[in-house]
C-alpha atoms as a PDB file:
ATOM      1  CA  UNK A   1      -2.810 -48.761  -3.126  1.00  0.00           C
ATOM      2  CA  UNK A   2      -1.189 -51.932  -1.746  1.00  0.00           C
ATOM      3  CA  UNK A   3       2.832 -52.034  -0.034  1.00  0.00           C
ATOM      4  CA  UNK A   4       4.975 -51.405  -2.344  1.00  0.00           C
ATOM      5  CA  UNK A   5       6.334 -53.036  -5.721  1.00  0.00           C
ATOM      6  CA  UNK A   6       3.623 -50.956  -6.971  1.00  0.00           C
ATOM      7  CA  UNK A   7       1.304 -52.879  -5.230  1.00  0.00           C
ATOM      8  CA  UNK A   8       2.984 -56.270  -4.614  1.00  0.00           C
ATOM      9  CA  UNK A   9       3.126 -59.100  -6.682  1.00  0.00           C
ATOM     10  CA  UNK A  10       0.881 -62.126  -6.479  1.00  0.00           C
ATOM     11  CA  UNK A  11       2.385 -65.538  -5.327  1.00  0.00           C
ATOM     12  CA  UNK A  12       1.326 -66.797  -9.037  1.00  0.00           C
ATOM     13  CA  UNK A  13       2.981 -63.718 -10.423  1.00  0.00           C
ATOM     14  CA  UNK A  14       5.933 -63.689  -8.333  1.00  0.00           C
ATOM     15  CA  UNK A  15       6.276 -67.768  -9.989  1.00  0.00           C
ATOM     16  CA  UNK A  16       5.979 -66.299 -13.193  1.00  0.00           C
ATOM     17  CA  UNK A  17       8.850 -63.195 -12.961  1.00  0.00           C
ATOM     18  CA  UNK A  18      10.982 -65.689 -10.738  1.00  0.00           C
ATOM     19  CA  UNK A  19      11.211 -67.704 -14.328  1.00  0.00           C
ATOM     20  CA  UNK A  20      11.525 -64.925 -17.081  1.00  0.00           C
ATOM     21  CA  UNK A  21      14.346 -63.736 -14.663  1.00  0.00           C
ATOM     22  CA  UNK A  22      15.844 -66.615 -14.547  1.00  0.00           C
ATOM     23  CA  UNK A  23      16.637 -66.255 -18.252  1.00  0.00           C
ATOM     24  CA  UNK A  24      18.170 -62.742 -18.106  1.00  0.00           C
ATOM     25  CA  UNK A  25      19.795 -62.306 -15.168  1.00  0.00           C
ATOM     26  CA  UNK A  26      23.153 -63.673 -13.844  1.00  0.00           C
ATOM     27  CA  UNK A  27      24.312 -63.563 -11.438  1.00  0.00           C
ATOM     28  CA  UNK A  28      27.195 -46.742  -3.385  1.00  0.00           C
ATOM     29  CA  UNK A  29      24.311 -44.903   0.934  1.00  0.00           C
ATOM     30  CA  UNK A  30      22.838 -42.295  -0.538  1.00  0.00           C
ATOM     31  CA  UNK A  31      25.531 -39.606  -0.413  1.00  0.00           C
ATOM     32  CA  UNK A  32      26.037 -38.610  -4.158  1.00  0.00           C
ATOM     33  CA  UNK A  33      29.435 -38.387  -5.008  1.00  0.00           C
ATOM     34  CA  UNK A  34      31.890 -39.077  -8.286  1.00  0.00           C
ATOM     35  CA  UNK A  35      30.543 -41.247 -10.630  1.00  0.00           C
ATOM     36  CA  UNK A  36      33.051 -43.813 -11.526  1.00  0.00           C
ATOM     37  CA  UNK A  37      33.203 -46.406 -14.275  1.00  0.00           C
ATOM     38  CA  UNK A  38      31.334 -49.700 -15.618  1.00  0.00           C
ATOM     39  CA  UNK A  39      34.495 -51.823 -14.502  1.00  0.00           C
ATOM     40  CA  UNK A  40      35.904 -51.854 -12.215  1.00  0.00           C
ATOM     41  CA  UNK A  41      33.070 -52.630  -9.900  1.00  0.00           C
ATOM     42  CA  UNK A  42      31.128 -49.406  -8.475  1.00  0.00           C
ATOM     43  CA  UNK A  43      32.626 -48.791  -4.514  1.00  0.00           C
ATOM     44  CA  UNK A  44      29.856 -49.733  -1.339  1.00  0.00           C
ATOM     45  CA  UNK A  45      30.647 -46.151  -0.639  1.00  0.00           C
ATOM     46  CA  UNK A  46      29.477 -43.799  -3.462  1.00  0.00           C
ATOM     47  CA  UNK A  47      25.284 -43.847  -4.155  1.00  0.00           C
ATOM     48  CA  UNK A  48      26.591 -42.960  -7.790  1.00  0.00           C
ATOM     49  CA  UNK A  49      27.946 -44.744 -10.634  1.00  0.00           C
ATOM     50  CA  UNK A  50      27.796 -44.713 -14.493  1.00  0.00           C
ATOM     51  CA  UNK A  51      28.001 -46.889 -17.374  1.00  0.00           C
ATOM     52  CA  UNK A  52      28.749 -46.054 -20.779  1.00  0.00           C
ATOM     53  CA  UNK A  53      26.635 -48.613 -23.250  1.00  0.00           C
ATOM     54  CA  UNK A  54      29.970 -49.212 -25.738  1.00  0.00           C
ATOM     55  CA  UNK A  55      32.402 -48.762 -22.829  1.00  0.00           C
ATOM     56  CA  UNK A  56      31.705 -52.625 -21.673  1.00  0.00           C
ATOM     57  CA  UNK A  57      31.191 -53.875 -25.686  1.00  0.00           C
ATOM     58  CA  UNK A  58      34.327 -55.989 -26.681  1.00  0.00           C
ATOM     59  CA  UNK A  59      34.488 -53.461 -29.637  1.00  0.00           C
ATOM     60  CA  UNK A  60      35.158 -49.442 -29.669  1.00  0.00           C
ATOM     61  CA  UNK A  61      32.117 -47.075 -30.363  1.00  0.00           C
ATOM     62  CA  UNK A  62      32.180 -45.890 -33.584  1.00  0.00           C
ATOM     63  CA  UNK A  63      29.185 -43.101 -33.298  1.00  0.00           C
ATOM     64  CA  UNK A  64      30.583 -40.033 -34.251  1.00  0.00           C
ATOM     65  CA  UNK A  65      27.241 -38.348 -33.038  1.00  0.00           C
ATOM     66  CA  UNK A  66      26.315 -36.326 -29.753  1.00  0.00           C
ATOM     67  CA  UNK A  67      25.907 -38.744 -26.913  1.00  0.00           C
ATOM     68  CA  UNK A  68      23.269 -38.624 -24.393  1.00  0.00           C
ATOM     69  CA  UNK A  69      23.646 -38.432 -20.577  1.00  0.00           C
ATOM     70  CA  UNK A  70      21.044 -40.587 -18.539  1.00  0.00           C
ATOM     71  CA  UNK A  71      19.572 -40.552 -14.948  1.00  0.00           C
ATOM     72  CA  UNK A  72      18.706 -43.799 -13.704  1.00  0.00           C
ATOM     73  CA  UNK A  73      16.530 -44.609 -10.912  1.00  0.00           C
ATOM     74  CA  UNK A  74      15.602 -47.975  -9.668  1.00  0.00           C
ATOM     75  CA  UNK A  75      12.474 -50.199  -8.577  1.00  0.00           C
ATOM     76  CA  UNK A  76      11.369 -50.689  -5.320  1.00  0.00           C
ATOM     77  CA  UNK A  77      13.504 -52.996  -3.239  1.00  0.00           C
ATOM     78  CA  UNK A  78      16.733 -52.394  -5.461  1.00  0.00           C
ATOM     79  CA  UNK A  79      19.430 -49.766  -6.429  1.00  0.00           C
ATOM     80  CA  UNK A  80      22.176 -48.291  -8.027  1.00  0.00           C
ATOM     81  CA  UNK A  81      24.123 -51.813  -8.130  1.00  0.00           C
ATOM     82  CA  UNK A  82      21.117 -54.030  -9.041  1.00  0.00           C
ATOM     83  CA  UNK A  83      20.009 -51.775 -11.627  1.00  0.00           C
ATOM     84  CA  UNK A  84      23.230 -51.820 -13.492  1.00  0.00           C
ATOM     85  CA  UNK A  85      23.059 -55.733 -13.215  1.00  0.00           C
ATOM     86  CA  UNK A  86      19.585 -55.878 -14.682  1.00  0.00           C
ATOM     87  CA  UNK A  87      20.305 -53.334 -17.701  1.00  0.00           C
ATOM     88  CA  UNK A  88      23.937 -54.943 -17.906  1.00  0.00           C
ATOM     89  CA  UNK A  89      22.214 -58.573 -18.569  1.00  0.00           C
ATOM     90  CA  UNK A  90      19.494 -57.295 -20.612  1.00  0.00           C
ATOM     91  CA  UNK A  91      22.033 -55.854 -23.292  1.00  0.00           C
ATOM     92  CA  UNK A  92      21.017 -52.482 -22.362  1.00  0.00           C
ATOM     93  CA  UNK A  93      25.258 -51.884 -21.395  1.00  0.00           C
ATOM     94  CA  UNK A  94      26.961 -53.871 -24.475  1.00  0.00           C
ATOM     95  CA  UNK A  95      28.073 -56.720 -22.013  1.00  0.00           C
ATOM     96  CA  UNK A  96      27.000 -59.543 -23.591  1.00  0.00           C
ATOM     97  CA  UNK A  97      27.330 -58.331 -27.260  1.00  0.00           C
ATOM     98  CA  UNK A  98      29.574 -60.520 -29.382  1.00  0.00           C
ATOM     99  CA  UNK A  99      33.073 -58.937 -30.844  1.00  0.00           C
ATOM    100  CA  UNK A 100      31.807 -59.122 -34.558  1.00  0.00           C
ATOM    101  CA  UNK A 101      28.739 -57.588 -33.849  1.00  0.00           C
ATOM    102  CA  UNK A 102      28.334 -54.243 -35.900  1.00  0.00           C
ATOM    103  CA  UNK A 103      25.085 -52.972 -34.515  1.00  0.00           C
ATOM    104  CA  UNK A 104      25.301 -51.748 -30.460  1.00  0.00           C
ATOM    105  CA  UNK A 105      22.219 -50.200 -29.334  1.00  0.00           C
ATOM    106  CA  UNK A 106      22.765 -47.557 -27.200  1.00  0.00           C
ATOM    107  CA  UNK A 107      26.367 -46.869 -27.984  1.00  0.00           C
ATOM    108  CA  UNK A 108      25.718 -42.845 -27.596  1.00  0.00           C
ATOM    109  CA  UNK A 109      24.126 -43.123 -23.985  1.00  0.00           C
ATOM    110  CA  UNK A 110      26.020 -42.590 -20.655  1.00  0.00           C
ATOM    111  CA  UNK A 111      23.586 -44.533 -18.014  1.00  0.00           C
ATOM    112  CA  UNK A 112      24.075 -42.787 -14.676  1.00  0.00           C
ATOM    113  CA  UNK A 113      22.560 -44.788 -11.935  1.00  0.00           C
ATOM    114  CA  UNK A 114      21.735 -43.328  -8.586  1.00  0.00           C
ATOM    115  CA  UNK A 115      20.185 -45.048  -5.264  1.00  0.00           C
ATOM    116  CA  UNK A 116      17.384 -44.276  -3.116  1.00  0.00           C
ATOM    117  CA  UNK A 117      17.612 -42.754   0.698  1.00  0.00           C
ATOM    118  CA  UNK A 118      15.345 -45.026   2.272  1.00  0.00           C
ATOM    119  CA  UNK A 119      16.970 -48.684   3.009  1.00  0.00           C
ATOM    120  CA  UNK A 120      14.529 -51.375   2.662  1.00  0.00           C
ATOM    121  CA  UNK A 121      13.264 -53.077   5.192  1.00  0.00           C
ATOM    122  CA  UNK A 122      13.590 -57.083   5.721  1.00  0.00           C
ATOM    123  CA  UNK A 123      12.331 -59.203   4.712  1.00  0.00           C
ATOM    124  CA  UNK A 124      12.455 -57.907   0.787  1.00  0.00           C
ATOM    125  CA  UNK A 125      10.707 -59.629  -2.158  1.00  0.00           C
ATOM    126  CA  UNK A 126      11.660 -63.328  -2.638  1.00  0.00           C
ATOM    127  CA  UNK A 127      12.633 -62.749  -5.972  1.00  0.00           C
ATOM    128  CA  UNK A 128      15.024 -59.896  -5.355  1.00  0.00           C
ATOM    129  CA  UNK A 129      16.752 -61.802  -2.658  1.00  0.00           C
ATOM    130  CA  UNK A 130      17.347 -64.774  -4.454  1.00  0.00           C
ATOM    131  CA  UNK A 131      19.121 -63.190  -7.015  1.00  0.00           C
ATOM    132  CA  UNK A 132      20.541 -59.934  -5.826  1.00  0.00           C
ATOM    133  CA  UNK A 133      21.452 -61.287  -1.426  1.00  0.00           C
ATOM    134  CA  UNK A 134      24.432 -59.223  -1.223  1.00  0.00           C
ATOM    135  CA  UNK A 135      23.293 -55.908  -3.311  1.00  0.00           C
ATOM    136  CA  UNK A 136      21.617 -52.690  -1.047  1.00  0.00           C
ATOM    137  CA  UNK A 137      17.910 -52.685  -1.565  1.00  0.00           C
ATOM    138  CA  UNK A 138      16.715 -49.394  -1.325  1.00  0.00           C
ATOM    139  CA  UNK A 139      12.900 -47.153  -1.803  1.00  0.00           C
ATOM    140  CA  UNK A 140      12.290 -43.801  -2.849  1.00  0.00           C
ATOM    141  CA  UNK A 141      10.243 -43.297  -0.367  1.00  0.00           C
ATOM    142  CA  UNK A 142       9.746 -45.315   2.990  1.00  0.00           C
ATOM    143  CA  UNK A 143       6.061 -46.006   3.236  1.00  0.00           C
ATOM    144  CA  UNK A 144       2.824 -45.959   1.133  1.00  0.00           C
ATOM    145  CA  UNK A 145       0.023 -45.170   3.917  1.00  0.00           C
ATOM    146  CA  UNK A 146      -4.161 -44.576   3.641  1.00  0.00           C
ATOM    147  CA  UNK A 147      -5.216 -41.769   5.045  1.00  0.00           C
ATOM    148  CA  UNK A 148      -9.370 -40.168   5.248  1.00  0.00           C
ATOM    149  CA  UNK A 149      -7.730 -37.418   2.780  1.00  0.00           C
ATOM    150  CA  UNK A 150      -6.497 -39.962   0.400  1.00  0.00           C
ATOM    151  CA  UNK A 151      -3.172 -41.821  -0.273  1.00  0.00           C
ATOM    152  CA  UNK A 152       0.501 -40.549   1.244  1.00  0.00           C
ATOM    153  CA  UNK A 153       3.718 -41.593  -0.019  1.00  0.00           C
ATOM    154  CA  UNK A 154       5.443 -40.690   3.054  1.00  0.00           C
ATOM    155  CA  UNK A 155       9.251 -39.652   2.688  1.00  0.00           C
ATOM    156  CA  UNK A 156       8.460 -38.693  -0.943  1.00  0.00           C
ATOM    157  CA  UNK A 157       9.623 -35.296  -0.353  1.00  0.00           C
ATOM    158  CA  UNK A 158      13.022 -36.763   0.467  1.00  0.00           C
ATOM    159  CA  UNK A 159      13.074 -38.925  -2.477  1.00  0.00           C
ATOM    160  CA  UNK A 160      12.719 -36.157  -4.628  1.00  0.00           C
ATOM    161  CA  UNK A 161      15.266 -33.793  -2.934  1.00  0.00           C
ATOM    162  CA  UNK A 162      17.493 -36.957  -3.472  1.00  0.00           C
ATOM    163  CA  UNK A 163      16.794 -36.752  -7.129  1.00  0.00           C
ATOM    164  CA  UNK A 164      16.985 -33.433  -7.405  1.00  0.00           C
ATOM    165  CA  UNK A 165      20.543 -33.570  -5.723  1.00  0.00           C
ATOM    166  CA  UNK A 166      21.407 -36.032  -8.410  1.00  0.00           C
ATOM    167  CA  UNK A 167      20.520 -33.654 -10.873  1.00  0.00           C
ATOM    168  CA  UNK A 168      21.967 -30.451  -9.948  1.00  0.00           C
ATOM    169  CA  UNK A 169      25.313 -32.262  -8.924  1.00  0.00           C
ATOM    170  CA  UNK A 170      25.815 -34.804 -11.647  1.00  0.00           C
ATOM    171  CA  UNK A 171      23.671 -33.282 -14.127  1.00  0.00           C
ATOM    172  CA  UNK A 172      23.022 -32.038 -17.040  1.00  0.00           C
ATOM    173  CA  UNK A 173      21.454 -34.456 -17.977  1.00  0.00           C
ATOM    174  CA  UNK A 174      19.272 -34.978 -21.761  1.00  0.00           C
ATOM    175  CA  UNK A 175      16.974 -37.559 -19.879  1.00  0.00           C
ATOM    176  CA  UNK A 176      15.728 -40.238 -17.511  1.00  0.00           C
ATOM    177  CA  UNK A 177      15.210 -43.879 -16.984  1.00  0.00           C
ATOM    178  CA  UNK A 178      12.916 -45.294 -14.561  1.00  0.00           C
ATOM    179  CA  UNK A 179      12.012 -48.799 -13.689  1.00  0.00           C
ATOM    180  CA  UNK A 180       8.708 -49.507 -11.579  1.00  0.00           C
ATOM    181  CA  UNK A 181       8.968 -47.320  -8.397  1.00  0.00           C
ATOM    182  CA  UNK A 182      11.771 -45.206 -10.228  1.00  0.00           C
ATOM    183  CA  UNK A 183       9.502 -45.089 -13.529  1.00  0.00           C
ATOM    184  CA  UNK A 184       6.649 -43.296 -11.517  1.00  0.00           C
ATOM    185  CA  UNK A 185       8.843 -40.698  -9.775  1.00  0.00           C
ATOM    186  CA  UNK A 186      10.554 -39.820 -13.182  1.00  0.00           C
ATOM    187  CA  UNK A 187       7.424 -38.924 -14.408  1.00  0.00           C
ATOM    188  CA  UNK A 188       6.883 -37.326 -11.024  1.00  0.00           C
ATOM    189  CA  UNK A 189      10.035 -35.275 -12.750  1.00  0.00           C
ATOM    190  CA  UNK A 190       9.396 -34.382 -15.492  1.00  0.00           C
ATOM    191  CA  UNK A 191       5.829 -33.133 -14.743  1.00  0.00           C
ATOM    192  CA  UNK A 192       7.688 -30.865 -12.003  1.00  0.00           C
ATOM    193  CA  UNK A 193      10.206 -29.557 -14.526  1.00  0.00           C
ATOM    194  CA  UNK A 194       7.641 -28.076 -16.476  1.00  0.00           C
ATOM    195  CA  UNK A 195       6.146 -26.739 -13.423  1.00  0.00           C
ATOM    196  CA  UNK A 196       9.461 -24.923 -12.858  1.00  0.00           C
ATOM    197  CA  UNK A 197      10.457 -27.037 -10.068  1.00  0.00           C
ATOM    198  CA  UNK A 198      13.519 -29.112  -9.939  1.00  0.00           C
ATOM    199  CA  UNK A 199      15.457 -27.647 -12.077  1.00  0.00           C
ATOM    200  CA  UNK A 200      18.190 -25.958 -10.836  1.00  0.00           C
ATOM    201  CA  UNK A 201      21.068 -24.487 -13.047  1.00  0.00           C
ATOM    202  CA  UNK A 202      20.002 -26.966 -15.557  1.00  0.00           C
ATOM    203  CA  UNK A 203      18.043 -27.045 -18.742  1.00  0.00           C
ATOM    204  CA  UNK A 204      14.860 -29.294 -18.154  1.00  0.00           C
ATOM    205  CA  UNK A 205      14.712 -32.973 -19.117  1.00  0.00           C
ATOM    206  CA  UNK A 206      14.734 -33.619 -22.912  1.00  0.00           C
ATOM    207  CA  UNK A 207      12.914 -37.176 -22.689  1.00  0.00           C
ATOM    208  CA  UNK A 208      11.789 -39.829 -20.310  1.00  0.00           C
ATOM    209  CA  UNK A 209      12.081 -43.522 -20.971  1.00  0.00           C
ATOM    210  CA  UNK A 210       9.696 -45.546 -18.437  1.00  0.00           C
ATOM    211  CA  UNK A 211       9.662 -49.219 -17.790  1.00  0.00           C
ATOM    212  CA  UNK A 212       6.705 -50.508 -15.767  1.00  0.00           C
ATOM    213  CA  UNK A 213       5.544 -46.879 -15.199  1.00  0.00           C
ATOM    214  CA  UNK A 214       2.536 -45.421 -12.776  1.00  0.00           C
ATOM    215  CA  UNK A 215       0.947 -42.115 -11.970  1.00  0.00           C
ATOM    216  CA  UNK A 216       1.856 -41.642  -9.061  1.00  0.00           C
ATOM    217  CA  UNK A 217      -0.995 -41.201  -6.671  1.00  0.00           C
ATOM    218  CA  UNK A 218       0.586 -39.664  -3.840  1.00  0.00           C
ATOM    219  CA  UNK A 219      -2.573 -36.821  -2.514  1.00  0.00           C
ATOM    220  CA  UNK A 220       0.053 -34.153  -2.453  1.00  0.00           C
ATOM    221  CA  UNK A 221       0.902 -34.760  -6.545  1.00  0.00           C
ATOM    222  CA  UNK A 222      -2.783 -34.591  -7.336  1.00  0.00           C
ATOM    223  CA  UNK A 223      -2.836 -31.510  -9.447  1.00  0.00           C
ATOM    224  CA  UNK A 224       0.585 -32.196 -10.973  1.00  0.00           C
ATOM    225  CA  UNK A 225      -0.860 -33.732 -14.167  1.00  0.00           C
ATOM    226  CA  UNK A 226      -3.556 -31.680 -14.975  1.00  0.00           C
ATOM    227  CA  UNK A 227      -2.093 -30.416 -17.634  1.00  0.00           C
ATOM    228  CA  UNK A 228      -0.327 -33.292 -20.261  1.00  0.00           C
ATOM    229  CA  UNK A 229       3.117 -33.796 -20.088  1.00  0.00           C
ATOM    230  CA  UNK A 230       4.336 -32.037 -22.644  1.00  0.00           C
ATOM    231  CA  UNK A 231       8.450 -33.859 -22.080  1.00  0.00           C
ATOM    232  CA  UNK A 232       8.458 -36.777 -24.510  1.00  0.00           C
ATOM    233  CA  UNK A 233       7.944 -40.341 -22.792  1.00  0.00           C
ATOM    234  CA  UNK A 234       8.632 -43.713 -24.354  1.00  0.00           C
ATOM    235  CA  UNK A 235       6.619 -46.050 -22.312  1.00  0.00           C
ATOM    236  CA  UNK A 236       7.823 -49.546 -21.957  1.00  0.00           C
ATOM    237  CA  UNK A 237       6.050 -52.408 -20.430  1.00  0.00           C
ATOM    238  CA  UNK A 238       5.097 -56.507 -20.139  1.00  0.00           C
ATOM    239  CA  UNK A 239       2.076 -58.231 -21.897  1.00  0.00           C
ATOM    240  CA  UNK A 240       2.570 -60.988 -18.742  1.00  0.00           C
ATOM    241  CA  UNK A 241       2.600 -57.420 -15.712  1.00  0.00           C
ATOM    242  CA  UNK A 242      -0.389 -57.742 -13.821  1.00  0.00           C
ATOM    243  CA  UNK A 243      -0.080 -54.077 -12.881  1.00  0.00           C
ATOM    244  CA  UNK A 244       0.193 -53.308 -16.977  1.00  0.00           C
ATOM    245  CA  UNK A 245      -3.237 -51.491 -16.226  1.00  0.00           C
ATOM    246  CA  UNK A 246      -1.356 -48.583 -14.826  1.00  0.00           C
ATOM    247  CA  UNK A 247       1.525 -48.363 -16.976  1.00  0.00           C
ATOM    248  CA  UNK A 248      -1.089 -47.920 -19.694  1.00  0.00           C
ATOM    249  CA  UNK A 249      -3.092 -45.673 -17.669  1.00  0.00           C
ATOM    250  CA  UNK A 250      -0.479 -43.004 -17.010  1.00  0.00           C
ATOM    251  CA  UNK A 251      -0.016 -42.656 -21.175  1.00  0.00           C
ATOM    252  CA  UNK A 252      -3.151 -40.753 -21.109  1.00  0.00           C
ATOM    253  CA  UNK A 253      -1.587 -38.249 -19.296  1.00  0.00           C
ATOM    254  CA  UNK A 254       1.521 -37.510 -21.786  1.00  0.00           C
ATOM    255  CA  UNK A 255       1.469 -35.739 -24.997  1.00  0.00           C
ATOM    256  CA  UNK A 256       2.237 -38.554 -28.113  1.00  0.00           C
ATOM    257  CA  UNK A 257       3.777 -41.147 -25.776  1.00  0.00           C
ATOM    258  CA  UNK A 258       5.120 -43.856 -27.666  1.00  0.00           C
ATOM    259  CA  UNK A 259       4.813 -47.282 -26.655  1.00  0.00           C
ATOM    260  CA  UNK A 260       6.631 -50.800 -26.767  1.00  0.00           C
ATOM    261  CA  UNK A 261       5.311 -53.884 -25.373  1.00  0.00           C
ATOM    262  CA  UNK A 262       7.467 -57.293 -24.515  1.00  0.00           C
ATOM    263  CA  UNK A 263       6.344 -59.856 -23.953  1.00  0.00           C
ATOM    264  CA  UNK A 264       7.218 -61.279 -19.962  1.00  0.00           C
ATOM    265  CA  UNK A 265       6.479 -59.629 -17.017  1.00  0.00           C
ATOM    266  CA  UNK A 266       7.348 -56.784 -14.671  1.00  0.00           C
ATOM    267  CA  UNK A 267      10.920 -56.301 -15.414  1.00  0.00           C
ATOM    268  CA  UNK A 268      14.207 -54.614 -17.691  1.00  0.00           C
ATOM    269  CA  UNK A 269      13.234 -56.299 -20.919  1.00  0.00           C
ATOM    270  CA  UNK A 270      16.053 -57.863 -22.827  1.00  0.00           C
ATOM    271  CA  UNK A 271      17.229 -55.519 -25.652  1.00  0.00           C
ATOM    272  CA  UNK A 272      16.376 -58.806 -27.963  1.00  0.00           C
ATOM    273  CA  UNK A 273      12.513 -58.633 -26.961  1.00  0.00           C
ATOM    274  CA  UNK A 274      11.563 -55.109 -27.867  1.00  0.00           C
ATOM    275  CA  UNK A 275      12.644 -52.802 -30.783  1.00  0.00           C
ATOM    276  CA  UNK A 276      15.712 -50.884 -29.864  1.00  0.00           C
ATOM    277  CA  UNK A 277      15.959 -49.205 -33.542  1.00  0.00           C
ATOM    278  CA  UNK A 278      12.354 -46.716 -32.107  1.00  0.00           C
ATOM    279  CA  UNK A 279      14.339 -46.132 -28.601  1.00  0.00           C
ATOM    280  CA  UNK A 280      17.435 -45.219 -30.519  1.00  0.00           C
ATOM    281  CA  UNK A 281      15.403 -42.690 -32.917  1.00  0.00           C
ATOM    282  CA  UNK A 282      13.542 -41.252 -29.916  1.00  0.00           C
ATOM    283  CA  UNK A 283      17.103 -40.206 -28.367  1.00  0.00           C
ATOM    284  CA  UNK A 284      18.759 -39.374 -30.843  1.00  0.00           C
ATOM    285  CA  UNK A 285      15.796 -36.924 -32.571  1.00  0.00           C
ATOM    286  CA  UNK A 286      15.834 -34.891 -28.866  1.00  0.00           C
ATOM    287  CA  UNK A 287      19.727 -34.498 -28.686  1.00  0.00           C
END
């Protein structure tokens, strides 16, 4: 294991994501409070915020079906407020869908976005600082460090009392959504659930959508996936992500993943780039 980013990017690779960002991006302390709306603009204050996917669309949801309620947790180096940029721009939040148009992906989904305890330490990724300088940048956990043993994530246990905070306060919740460092711990989720852990005075986790995901190799998590994941996983990831090798490692461990590939790098793909009509049916079959 290398510092974190999952095991950080490659000057080369960091070229590479600086330009497919470029073309999809524009331009809360972890004390979980209300949620509050899309617009206006989330407050500094709350570590919580939500976005309906038809709520920012310049026309009204028409799905007369059961929506779902998501739990969102960041990459490393980013949080609540730059996550809700990066799905916002990708078209994962209806903002940059045109008034005429009659299909919204999404348009049953409640995105709840949550950010990490541990503050990130300067000086953070090039890329995120060029484009997100006056957003928190946050980690689920503070440190990755080699021991004799094997490999500690240390402040993990934090991280997930954080999450499972988020959970039992703003839950229930039908699933999660994880990008890179997020991805891995909601696996690190679900595979507690059905341990019986971290569940509260909720119903477990219906599904778990991962971009850029990772087994997390943490030495205290080592038995956690002995057993398949039995919670259904869609697995998303980048044909250009030099650490694609994991993301397609940790599919061994979960029962009929299903997979979508895009083609740029280690990021939210655009909506455009992947097949939305699968991610829909996946939801909407586990509501």
């Amino acid at each position: 294991e290398k510092k974190p980013f999952l095991v950080m990017v490659g000057q080369a690779q960091a070229a590479r994501r600086l330009a497919h960002v470029k073309r999809t991006l524009p331009a809360h302390s972890p004390n979980l409070p209300v949620p509050v709306p899309t617009s206006p603009s989330p407050s500094p204050s709350s570590s919580m915020c939500a976005a309906s996917a038809s709520s920012s669309s310049a026309s009204a949801s028409t799905h007369a079906g059961p929506r779902a309620r998501i739990l969102c947790l960041h990459g490393y180096e980013n949080s609540k407020e730059i996550m809700h940029k990066q799905m916002r721009m990708a078209g994962w939040l209806g903002s940059e869908r045109k008034s005429d148009e009659k299909v919204v992906p999404f348009e049953n989904c409640d995105f709840v976005f949550v950010s990490a305890p541990f503050a990130s330490e300067p000086p953070v990724s090039k890329i995120v600082e060029h484009f997100f300088p006056e957003d928190p940048k946050r980690q689920w956990f503070e440190r990755i460090q080699n021991e004799e043993a094997g490999v500690r994530y240390l402040g993990l246990d934090v991280g997930l009392k954080h999450i499972e905070d988020a959970l039992e306060k703003e839950g229930p919740f039908d699933g999660i959504f994880g990008f890179s460092q997020g991805a891995g711990l909601s696996l690190v989720v679900a595979a507690k659930q059905q341990q019986g852990e971290m569940l509260g005075n909720n119903p477990p986790l219906k599904f778990a959508i991962v971009i850029a995901g990772f087994r997390a190799r943490d030495m205290t998590l080592s038995n956690l996936f002995e057993e398949k994941l039995v919670c259904p996983t869609l697995h998303i990831w980048g044909d250009q992500d030099i650490l694609r090798y994991k993301s397609e490692e940790v599919t061994e461990y979960c029962t009929d993943p299903i997979i979508l590939r895009h083609k740029a790098g280690h990021k939210i793909p655009h909506v455009n780039t992947i097949d939305c009509t699968k991610i829909e049916s996946f939801i909407n079959n586990l509501l």
